[in-house]
Every structure is written in C-alpha cells, then in structure tokens.
Protein backbone atom coordinates (compact mmCIF):
# COMPACT_ATOMS: atom_id res chain seq x y z
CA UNK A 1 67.03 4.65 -58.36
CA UNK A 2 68.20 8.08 -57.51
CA UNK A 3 69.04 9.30 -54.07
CA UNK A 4 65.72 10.72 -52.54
CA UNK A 5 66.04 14.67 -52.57
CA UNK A 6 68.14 14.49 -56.02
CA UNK A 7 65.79 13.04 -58.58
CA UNK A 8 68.29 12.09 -61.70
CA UNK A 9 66.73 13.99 -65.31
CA UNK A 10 64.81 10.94 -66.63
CA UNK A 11 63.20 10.07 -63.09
CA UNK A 12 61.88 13.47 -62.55
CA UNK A 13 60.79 14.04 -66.26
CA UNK A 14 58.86 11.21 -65.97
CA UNK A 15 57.29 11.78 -63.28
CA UNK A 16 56.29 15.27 -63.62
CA UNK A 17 54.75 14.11 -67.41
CA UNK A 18 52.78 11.29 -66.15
CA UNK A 19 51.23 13.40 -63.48
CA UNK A 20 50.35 16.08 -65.92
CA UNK A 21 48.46 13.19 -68.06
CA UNK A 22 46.93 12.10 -64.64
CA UNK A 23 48.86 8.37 -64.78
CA UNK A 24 50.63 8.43 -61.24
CA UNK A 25 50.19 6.02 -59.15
CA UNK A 26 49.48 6.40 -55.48
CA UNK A 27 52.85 5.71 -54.24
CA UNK A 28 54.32 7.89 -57.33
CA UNK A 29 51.99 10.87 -56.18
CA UNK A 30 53.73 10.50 -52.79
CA UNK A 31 57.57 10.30 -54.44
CA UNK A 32 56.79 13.31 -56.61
CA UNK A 33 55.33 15.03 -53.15
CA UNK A 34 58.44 14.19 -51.69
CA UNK A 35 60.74 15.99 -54.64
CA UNK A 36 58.24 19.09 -54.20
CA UNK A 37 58.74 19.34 -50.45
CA UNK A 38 63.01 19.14 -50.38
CA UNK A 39 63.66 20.85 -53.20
CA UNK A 40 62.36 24.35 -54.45
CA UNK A 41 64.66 24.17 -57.70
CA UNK A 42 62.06 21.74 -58.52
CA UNK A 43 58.72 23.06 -57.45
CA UNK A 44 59.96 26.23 -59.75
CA UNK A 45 60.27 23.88 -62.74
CA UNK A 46 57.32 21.98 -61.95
CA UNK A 47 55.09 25.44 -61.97
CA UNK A 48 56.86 26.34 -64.98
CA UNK A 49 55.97 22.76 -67.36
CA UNK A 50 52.22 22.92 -65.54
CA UNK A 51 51.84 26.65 -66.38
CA UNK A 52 52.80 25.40 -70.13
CA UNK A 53 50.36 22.68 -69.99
CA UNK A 54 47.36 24.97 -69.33
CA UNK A 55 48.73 27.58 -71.84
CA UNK A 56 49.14 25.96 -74.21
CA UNK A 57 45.13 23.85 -73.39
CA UNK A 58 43.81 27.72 -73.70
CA UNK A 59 45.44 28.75 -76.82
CA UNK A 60 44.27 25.10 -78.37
CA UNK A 61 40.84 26.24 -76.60
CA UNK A 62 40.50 29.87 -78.03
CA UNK A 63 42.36 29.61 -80.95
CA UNK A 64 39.94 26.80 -82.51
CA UNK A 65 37.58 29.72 -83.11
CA UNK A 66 39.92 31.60 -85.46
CA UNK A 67 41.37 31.54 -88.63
CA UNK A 68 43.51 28.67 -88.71
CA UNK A 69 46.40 31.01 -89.71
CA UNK A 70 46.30 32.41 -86.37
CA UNK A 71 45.83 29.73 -84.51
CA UNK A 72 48.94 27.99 -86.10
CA UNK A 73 50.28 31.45 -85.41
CA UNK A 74 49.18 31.41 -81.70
CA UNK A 75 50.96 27.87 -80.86
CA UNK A 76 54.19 29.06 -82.83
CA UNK A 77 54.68 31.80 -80.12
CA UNK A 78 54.29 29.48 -76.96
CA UNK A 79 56.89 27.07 -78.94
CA UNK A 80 59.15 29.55 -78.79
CA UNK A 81 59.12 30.12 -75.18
CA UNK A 82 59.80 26.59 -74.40
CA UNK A 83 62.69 24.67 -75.48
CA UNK A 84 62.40 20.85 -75.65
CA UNK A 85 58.91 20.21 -77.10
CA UNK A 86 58.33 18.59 -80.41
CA UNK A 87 57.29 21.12 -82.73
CA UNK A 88 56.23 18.53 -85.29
CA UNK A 89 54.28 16.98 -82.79
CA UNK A 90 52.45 19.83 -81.71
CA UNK A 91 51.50 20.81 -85.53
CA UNK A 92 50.40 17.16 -85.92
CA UNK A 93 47.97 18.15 -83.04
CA UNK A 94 46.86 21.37 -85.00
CA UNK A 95 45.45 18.94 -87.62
CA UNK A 96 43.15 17.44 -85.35
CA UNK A 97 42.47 20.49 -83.39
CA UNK A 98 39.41 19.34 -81.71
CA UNK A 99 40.19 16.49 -80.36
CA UNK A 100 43.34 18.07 -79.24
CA UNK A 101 41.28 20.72 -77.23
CA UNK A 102 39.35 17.86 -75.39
CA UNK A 103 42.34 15.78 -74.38
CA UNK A 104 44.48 18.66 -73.22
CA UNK A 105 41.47 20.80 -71.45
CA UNK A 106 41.52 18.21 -69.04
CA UNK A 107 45.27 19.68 -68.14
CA UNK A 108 43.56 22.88 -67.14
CA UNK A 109 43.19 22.84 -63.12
CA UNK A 110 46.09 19.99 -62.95
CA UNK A 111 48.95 22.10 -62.62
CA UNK A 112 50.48 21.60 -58.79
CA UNK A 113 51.72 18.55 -57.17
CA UNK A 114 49.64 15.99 -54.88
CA UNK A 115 50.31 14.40 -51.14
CA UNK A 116 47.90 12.29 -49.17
CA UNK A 117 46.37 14.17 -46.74
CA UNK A 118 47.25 13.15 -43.15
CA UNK A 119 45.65 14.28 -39.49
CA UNK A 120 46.46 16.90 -37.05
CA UNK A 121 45.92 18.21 -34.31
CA UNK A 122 46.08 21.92 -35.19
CA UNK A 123 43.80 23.03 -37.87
CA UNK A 124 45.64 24.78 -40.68
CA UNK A 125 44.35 28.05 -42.15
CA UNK A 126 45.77 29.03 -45.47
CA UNK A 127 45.93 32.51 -46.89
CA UNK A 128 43.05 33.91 -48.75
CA UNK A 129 40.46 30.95 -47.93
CA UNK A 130 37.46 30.31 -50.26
CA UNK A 131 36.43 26.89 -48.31
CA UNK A 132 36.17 25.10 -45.28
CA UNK A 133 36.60 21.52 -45.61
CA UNK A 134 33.29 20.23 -43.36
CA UNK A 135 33.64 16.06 -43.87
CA UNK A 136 36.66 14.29 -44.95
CA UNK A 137 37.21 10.46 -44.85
CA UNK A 138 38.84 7.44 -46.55
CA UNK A 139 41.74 7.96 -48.71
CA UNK A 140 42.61 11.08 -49.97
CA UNK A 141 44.66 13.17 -52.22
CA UNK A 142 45.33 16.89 -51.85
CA UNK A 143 46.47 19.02 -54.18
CA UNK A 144 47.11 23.31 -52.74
CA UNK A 145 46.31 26.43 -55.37
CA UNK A 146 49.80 26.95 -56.56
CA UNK A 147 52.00 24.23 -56.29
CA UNK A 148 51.22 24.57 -52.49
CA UNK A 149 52.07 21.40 -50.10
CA UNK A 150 50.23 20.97 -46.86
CA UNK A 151 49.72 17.37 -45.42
CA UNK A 152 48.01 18.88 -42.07
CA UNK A 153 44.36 18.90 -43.93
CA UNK A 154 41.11 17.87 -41.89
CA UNK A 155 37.59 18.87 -41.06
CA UNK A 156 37.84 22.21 -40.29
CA UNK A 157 40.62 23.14 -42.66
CA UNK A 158 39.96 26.49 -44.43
CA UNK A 159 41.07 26.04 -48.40
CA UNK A 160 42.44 28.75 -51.05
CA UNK A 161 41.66 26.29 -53.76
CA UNK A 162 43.37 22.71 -55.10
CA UNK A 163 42.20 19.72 -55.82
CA UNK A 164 40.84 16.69 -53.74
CA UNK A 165 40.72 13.37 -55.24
CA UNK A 166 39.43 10.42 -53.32
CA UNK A 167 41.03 7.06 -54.08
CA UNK A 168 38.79 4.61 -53.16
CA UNK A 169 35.30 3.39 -53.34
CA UNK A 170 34.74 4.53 -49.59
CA UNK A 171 36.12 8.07 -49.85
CA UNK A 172 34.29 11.28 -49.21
CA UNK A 173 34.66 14.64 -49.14
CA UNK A 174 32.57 17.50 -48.15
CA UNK A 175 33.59 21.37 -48.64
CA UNK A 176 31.24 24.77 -47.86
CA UNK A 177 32.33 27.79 -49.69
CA UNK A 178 32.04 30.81 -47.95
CA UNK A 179 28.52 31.96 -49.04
CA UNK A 180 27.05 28.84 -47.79
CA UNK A 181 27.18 26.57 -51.02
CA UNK A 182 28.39 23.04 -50.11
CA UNK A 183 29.56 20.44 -52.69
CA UNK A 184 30.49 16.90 -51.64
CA UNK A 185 32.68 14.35 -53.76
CA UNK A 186 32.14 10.49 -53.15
CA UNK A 187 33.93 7.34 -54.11
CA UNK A 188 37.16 7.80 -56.34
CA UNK A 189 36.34 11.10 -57.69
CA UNK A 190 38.57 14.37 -58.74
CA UNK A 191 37.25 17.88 -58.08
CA UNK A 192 39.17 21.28 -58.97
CA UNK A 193 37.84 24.39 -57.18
CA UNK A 194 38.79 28.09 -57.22
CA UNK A 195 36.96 31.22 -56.30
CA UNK A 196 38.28 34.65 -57.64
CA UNK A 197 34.91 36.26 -57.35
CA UNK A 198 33.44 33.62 -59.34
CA UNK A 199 33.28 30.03 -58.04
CA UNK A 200 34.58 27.64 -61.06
CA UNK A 201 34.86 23.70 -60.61
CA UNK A 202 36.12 21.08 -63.08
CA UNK A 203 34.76 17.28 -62.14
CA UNK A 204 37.54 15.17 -63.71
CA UNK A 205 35.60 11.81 -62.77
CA UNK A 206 33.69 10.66 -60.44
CA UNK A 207 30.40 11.96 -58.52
CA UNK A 208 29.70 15.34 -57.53
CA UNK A 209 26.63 16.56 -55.15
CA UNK A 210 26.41 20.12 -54.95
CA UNK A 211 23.58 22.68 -53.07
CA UNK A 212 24.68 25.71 -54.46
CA UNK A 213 23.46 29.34 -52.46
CA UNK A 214 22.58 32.11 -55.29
CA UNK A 215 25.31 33.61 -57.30
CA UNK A 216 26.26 36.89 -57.79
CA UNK A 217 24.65 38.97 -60.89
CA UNK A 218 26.31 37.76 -63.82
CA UNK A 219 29.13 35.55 -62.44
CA UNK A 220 27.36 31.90 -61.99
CA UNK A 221 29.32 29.00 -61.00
CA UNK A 222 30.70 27.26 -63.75
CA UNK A 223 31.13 23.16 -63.70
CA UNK A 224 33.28 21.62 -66.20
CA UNK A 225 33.68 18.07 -67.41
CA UNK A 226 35.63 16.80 -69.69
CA UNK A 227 32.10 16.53 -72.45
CA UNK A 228 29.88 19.41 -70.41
CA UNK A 229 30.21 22.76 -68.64
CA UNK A 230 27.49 23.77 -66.67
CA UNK A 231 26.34 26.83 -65.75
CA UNK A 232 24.76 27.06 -61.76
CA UNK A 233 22.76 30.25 -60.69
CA UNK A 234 21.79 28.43 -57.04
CA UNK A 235 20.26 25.05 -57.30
CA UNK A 236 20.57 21.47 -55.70
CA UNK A 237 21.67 19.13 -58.47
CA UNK A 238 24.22 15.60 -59.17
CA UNK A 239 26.79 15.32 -61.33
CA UNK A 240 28.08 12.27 -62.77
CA UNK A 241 31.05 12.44 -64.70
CA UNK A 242 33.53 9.77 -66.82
CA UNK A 243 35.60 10.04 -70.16
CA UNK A 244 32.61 9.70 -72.57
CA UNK A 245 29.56 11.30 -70.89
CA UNK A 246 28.05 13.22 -68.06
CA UNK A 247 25.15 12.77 -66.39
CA UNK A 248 23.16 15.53 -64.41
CA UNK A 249 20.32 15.10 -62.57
CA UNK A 250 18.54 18.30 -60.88
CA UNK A 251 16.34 18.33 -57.83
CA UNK A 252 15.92 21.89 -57.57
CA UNK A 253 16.22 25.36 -59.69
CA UNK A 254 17.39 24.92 -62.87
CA UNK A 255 20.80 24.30 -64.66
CA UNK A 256 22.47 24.91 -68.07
CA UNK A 257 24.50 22.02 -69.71
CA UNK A 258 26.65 23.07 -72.73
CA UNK A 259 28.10 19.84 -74.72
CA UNK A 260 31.36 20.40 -75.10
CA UNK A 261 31.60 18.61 -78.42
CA UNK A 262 29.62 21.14 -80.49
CA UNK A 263 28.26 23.48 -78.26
CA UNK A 264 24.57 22.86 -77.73
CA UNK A 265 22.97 23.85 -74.74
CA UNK A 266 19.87 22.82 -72.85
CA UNK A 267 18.37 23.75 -69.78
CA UNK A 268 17.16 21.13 -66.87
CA UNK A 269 14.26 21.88 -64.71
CA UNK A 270 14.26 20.32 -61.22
CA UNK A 271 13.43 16.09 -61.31
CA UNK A 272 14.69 15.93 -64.61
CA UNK A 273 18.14 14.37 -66.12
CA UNK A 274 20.49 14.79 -68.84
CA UNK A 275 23.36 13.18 -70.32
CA UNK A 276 25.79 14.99 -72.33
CA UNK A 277 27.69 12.93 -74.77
CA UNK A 278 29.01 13.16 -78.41
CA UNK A 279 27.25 9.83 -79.46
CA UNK A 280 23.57 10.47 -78.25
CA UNK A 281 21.05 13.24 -78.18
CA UNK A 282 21.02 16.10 -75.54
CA UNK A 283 17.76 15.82 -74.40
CA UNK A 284 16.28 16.20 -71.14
CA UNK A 285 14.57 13.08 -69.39
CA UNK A 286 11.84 13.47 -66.40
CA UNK A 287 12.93 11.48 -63.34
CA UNK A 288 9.64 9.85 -61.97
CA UNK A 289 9.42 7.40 -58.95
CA UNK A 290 12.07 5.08 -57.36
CA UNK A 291 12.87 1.40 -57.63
CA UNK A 292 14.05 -0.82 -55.22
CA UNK A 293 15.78 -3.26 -57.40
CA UNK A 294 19.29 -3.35 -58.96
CA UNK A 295 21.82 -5.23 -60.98
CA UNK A 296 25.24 -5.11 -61.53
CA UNK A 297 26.67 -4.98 -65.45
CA UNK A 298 30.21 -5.84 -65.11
CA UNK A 299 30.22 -7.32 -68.74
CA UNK A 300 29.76 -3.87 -70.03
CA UNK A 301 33.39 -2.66 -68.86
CA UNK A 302 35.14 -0.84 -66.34
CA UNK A 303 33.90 2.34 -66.20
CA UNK A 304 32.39 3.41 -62.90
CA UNK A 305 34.74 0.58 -60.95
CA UNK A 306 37.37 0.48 -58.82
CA UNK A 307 39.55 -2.71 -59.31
CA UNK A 308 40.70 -4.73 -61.58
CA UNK A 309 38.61 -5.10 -64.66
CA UNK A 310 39.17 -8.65 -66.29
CA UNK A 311 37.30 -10.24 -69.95
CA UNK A 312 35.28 -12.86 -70.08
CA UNK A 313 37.34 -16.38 -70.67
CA UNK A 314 36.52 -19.87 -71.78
CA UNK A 315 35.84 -20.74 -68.16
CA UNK A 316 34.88 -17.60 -67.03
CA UNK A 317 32.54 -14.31 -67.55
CA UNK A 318 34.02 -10.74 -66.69
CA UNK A 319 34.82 -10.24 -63.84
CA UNK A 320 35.56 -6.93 -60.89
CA UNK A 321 38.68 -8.09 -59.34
CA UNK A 322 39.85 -6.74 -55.67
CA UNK A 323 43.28 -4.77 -55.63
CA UNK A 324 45.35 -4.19 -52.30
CA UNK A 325 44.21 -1.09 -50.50
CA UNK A 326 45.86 0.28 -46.94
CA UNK A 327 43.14 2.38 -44.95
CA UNK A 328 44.16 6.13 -43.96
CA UNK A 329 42.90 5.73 -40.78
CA UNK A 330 45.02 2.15 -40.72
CA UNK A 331 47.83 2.76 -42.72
CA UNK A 332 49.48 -0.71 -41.63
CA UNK A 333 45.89 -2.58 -42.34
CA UNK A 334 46.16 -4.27 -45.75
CA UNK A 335 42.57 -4.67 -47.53
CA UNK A 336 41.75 -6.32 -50.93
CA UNK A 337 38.85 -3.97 -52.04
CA UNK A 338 36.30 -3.20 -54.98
CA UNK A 339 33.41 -1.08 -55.67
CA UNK A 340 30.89 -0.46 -58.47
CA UNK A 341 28.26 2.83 -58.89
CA UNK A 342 24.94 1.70 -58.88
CA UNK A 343 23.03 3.05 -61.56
CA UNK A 344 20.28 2.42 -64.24
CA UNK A 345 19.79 2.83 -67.82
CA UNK A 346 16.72 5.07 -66.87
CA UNK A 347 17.87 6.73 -64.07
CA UNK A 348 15.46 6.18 -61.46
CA UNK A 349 16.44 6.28 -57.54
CA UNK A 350 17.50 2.71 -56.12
CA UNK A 351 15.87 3.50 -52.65
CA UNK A 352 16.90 0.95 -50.18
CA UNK A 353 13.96 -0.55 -47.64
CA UNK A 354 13.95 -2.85 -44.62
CA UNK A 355 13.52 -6.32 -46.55
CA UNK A 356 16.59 -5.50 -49.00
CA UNK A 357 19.01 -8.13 -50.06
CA UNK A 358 22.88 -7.72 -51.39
CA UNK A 359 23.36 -11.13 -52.90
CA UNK A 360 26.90 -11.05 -54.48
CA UNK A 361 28.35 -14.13 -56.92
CA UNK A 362 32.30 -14.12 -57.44
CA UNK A 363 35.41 -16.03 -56.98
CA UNK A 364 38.19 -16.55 -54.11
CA UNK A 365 40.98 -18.37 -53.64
CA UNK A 366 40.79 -18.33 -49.92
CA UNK A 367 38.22 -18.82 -47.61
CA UNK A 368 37.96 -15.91 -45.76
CA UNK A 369 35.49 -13.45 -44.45
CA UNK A 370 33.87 -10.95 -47.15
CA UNK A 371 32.54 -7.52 -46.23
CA UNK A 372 30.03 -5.21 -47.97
CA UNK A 373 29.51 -1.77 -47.89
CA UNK A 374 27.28 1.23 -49.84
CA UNK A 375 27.34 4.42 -50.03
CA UNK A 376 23.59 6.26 -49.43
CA UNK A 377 21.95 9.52 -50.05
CA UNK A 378 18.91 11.45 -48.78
CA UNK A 379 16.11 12.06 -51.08
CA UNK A 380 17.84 15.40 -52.03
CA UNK A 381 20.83 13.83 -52.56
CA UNK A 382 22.93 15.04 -49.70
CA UNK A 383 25.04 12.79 -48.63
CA UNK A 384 23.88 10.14 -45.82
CA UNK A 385 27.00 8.24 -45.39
CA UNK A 386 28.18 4.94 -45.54
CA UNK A 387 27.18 1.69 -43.96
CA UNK A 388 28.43 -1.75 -44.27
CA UNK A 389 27.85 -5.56 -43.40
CA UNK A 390 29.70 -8.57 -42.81
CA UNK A 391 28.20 -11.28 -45.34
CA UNK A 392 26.68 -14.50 -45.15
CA UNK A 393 29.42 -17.05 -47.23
CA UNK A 394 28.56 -20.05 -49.75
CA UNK A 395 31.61 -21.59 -51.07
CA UNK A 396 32.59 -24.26 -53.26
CA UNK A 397 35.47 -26.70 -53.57
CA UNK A 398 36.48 -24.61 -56.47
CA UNK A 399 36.25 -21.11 -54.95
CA UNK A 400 32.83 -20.15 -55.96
CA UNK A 401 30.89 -18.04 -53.41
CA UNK A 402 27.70 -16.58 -53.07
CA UNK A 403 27.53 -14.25 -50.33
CA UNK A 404 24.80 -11.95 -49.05
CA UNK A 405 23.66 -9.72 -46.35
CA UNK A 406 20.11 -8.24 -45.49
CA UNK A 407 19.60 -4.49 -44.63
CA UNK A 408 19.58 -5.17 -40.98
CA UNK A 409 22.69 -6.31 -40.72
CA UNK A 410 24.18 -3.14 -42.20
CA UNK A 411 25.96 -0.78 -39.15
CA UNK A 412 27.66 2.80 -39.77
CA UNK A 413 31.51 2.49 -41.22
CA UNK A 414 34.27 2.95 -38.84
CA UNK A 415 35.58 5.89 -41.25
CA UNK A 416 32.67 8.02 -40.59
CA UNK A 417 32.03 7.45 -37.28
CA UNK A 418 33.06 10.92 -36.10
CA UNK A 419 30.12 12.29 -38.16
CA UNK A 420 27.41 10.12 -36.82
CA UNK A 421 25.70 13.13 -35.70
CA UNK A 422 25.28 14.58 -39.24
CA UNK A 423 24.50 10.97 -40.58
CA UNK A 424 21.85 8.77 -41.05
CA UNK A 425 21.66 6.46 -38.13
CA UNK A 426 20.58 3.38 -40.85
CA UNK A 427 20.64 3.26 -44.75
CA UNK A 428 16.31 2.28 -44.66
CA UNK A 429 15.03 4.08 -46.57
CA UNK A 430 17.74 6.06 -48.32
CA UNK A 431 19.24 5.68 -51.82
CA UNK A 432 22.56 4.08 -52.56
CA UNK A 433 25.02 5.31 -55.43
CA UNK A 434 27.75 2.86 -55.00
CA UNK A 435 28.47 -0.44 -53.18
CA UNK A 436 32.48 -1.86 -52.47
CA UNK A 437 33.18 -5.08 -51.01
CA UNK A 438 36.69 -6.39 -49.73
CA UNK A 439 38.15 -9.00 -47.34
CA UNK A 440 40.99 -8.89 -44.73
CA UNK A 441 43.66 -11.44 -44.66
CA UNK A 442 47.26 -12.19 -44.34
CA UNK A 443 47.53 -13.57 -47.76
CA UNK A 444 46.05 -12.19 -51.17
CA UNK A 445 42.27 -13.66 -50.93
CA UNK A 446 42.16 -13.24 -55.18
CA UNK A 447 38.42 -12.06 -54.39
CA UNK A 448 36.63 -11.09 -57.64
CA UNK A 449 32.90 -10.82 -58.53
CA UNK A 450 30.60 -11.85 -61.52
CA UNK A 451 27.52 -9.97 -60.50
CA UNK A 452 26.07 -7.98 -57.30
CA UNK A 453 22.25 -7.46 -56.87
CA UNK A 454 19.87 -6.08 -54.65
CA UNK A 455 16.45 -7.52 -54.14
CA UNK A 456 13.70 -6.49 -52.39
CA UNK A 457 10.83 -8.93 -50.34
CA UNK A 458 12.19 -11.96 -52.75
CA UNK A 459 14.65 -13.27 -51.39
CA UNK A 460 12.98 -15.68 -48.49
C-alpha cells in the first residue's frame, strides 16, 4: 500500500475509475477524499479524466442523432485529446451506440470527488449558493460543484451544487432552493443538483420527494434518471428511481416523463402514476385509495435493498442479509443493518393505523435484541420522519426467529431527534416507504430475513 499523500499509478488509477463507474466503497470514497484534500496535482487530474467522462457521455448523447459518419467523426476528435484510452474499445462502443449512451449518461453529474459529511459548529457558506441544506441525518456522502471538498456540511449549510448520497436505509436529506422549491432524498439514494438559471437534477437511485415553486418561462426543472427525464413546471410529485425503471407518482400539477429508451413522452395529472421502462408500456395509472396491508418479496431480488442479497438454497429461501454499519452520529457504534422499500405492484399508499403489526421471519446466529424501524410520509408525501421499535423475539434452537412489534411501541429515531418539531410526533396514520431492521452486539449476530409484513386488526 502506498504512503498516504503519494498514491503509487495503479492505486490512484483505480480508484479514480471505479468512482467514475460509481463502485467505491465507503471507506474507498474516504481514501480517494483523502488524495483530493493533500494533493492538488491530483484534484487537477481528477477534473481532467471526470471532465472526459462527461464529454465524451455528451458527444455519445448528441452524436446518436447524426449521421454515423459524424458521430464516428465526433469521438475521433476527443480521442485525440486524450492519450491512454483504447481507441478500439471506444469504436466497439460506437457499434452499440445506444446502449453506450445509457451506461455512460449516468457519468454526467459524477465528475468530483466524495467525503462523508461531518458536524460543525460554524455553518459554512460557499460561493454562489443555489441551496440551503434544511434536514440532514444518517450517513452521508457529499460531493461539492467542482471537485470542491468541504466536510463542515449541516442543516443550515448554503450549497453551490454537488451531490448527496445517503448510505443507508435510515438516511435523509432535505434541501430548499432559493425560490422556495424543496426536494428531499430518503434511504440510500443519489441526487445531483445544479442551478445556472435553470434548476437540473439527475436521481441516480433511490427516492426522491420534491414540491417544486413555479419555474421561470421556458426554463422548467429538468429530472433525469437513468430510463426518464422529466420535465417540472411547479408541482408536488415522487420519484422512484433504479437501473431498469422509474416510477413517478404526482399529487399535484402535472409532469412530463420522456422514456429515455425511445423517446416517448406522456404527461401525468395529479393522483396518477407512471413507470418508465424499456420492457412495458408508458401509460399512466390512476392512484385510488390506500391499503393498510403489505408484504415483503425478497425472492424477487435485490433491488430496492440494502444488504446482502442471498438465493434460495436446499435448506433455505432467499434471504436480506444484515451488513456492518457504524452510525454518523456514533461513529465507534457498530450495527448489523438492513432495509427494504415498501411498495406494491399497484401502487396504492400503505397507510399505517393504530392496530398495525410488523411481524418479521429470518435467521440469527445469536440471540440478541432486534430493532425495527420505517420511514413515513404525510399524505402529500413530505417527509414525516422516521420511527422505530424494539421487537418482540421468538427463537428456535436452530436460529429461527419471528419477531414483531405493534404501532404503539414505535418512538421517534435518535437521528432525527433535533427535528422533532418539523416531525410527526407518531407514524398513525401516515404512510411508510421503507422499513430497516438491525441488532447491536459485540459479535456478528448473522441476522437475515425471509419475509417482513404488516398487518392490520389480524394479528390478536
């Protein structure tokens, strides 16, 4: 391992290429933050291969709607300006040009390096602000508008522009642009914002909630996804967004989608929903009524977890393991967390009421205490905050559990009691989006689960 302010070639190639394809680590994030801060030799070549990235993402992007002779043309004179890259390679690309635009697009608001965002006491103000940041908890990762480093970032902290992603299934983040619209990130999400006169946002993953203030004439704020862009005159809607599809739901106004695979556009009315994908039709779907009912499908993958995803065995079905996860505001705490979205096939609201149940079916290899936690909204899907439980605990001689905990047992998180005030003082009658569960031991507890379900009235 190289010294720590003198990165050898391979180390800091790596690096910089895996963050570029978003594959860091946490504690990779913070070694690459580390280069950026001692060394400005290295923040200058770091803005250099980033600023090639998203070059070379628009010419893919624009180019695709010319002549392939100029496009071929267009990528010849970026190779030239950059020594090192595999010319054969990037021709191979040209040959499958649109899926090449899709996988490097994502590259487009990724260009500066990320630290974990740590408290202060002062409250930083950086030049040219677009943003205050107005609720911030769990763990974090900050990225500043040009390469910029600051590790002094809490509520309060006026913004030029970055990137926030939130690590964990408990993380949230809540930022007001200066005309008044406010977006808010949840659970392990990434969000891009800038503001040059027109606000533009790019949702990597993750869950977005924005209420958006009216836009000026003719510059609207513009969402992208990696399958949608979305176009927002001033409107309260969600956005759901992983590496196959995007879901938006609208409560008020009215907002464009665009599929990014071929182009097609729809507009969505308030209470309605849309999912933009390649495989299914763009079509818009009335949201009507609530349920107050839920079940987990971990046998249908990872997506919208955090954990370890494992098959199905001889012995066993899939299963949501826990992964070790150190607390911002505990940093020597060690935790063995997971979380899961909660959503249905239709849609509809899971709205949460005084006789619900969390029953939760898994596997430990310790007996130790097991905590649960979810995530809740307001009916207009502002964020309510987060509340969680310590569980009731069946286990077997062979590590089987069934564990469960009833809505009154549920008390505000620790990370967001500063904002009780803006909070819900109890999750009745709210709607949940996500749920997490983890223990606390000295040793590994090896918690996974099979299933989690919420019940309401039938559980007596």
């Amino acid at each position: 391992m190289s010294e720590n302010n003198n990165p050898n070639e391979l180390e800091w190639d790596d690096l910089v290429q895996r963050h570029l394809n978003g594959e860091l680590s946490e504690s990779e994030m913070e070694r690459l933050a580390e280069l950026l801060d001692g060394d400005p030799s290295l923040r200058k070549d770091f803005v250099e291969r980033a600023s090639w990235e998203t070059e070379l993402a628009e010419v893919l992007r624009t180019g695709g709607e010319n002549k392939s002779r100029d496009f071929d043309s267009a990528i010849a004179g970026k190779l030239e300006t950059r020594q090192g890259k595999s010319i054969r390679f990037l021709r191979a690309m040209l040959a499958v040009a649109a899926a090449a635009i899709l996988m490097l697009s994502t590259l487009l608001f990724n260009s500066q390096s990320k630290l974990k965002v740590a408290g202060s006491e002062e409250v930083p103000v950086l030049p040219d602000s677009i943003a205050q940041i107005t609720g911030l908890s769990g763990s974090m990762i900050w990225t500043g508008d040009r390469g910029q480093i600051r590790r002094e970032v809490k509520v309060g902290t006026e913004l030029a522009g970055g990137t926030i992603e939130g690590l964990s299934p408990d993380s949230w983040f809540e930022l007001r642009f200066n005309d008044g619209s406010e977006v808010t990130i949840s659970g392990a999400s990434m969000l891009t914002f800038s503001d040059d006169g027109q606000k533009r946002l790019r949702l990597r993953e993750g869950r977005m909630s924005a209420d958006v203030s009216p836009q000026p004439d003719g510059k609207p704020m513009i969402i992208q996804t990696r399958t949608a862009t979305l176009t927002v005159l001033g409107t309260s809607f969600d956005v759901e967004a992983d590496l196959p599809a995007t879901s938006v739901s609208v409560r008020e106004g009215t907002v464009r989608v665009a599929r990014a695979s071929d182009g097609k556009e729809i507009d969505v009315p308030a209470n309605h929903r849309v999912i933009a994908a390649a495989d299914q039709e763009l079509e818009r779907r009335q949201i009507t009524g609530v349920v107050h009912q839920w079940k987990s499908r971990i046998d249908q993958g990872p997506d919208e977890t955090f954990g370890k995803w494992l098959a199905a065995t001889d012995t066993d079905p899939p299963l949501l393991r826990a992964v070790a996860y150190n607390p911002k505001e505990a940093p020597h705490v060690v935790l063995y967390l997971l979380g899961l979205g909660v959503r249905n096939d239709e849609a509809t609201p899971v709205q949460l009421n005084s006789d619900s149940h969390f029953e939760i079916h898994g596997k430990m290899e310790v007996e130790t205490d097991i905590y649960f936690g979810i995530e809740v909204a307001y009916g207009t899907g502002d964020y309510a905050g987060k509340f969680r439980a310590k569980c009731t605990v069946e286990q077997d001689a062979s590590g089987n559990f069934v564990a469960s905990a009833d809505l009154p047992d549920f008390e505000l998180d620790p990370s967001v009691a500063a904002f009780k005030d803006k909070l819900a003082p109890s999750p009745e009658g709210l709607f949940v989006n996500g749920v997490w569960s983890f223990t606390h031991s000295e040793t590994p507890s090896g918690l996974r689960i099979s299933s989690v379900e919420l019940t309401a009235g039938i559980h007596e």
